[in-house]
Structure formats: C-alpha cells, structure tokens
Protein backbone atom coordinates (compact mmCIF):
# COMPACT_ATOMS: atom_id res chain seq x y z
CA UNK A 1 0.00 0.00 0.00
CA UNK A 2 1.42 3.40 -1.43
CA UNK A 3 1.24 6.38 1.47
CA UNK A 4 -0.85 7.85 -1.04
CA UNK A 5 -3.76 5.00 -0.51
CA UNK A 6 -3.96 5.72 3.04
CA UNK A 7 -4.49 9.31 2.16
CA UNK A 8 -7.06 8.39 -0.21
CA UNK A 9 -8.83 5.79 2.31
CA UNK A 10 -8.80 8.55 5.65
CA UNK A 11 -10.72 11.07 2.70
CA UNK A 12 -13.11 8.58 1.95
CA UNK A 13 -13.53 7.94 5.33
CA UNK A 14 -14.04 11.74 6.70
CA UNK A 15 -15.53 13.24 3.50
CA UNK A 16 -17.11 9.98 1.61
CA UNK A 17 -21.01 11.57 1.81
CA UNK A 18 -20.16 15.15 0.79
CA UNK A 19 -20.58 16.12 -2.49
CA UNK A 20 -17.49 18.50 -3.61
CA UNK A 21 -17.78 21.61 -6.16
CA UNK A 22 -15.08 22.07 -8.52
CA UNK A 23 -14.43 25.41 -7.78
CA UNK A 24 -14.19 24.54 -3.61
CA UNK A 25 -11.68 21.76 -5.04
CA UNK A 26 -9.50 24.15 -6.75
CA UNK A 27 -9.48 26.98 -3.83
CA UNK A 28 -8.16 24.39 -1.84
CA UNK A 29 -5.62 22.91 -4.00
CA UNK A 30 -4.44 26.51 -4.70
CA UNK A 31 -4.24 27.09 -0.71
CA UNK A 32 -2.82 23.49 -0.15
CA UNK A 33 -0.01 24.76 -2.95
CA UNK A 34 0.55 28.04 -1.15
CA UNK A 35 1.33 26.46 1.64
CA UNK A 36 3.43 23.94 0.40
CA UNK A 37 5.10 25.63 -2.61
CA UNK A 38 7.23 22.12 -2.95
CA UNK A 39 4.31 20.13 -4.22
CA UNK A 40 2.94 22.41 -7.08
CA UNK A 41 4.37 20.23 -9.45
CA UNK A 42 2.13 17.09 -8.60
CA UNK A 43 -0.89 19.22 -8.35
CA UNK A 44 -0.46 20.42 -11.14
CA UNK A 45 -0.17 17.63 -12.94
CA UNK A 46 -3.64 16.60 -10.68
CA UNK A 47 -5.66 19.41 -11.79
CA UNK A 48 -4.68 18.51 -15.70
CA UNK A 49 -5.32 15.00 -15.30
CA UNK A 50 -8.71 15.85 -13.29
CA UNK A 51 -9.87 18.40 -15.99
CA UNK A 52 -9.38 16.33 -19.00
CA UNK A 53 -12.17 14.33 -20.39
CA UNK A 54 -11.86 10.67 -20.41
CA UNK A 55 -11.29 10.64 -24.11
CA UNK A 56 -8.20 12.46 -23.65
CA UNK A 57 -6.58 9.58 -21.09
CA UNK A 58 -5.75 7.25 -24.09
C-alpha cells in the first residue's frame, strides 16, 4: 500500500457523503499549494489530469 492509498482511504472515510464543487476543489488545492510551494508540481499535474475528459486519457 502506497502512502498515497492511506491518504485516499482517511478522505473517503471523513468526507465519503459530501458532495465537492469544482471550484471549492480548486481553492483548496491553490491554498494546499501556497502552503506547500514544494508540491505544485504534482498538483499540477492533478488538476490537468482531473480536468481532462476521459477521451483524452488514451
């Protein structure tokens, strides 16, 4: 199990029933960025890969 499953498991577990708004999920990506300048790279690369269409993943 990757460190990045558990992360994924514990959101599932706190947040599982709320419904999330794109623009919430970008506000706090941008705030998770500024305070962690280090990982804008991989969120980055998260946003893209979140904002493409599923016909653009082959």
């Amino acid at each position: 199990m990757y460190a990045t499953d558990r992360g994924i498991e514990e959101l599932l577990e706190r947040r599982g029933e709320e419904t999330l708004a794109v623009p919430m999920l970008a506000e706090r990506m941008s705030a998770f960025v500024d305070e962690h300048p280090e990982f804008e790279t991989a969120v980055e690369r998260l946003a893209t890969y979140l904002a493409r269409d599923d016909d653009d993943l082959d």
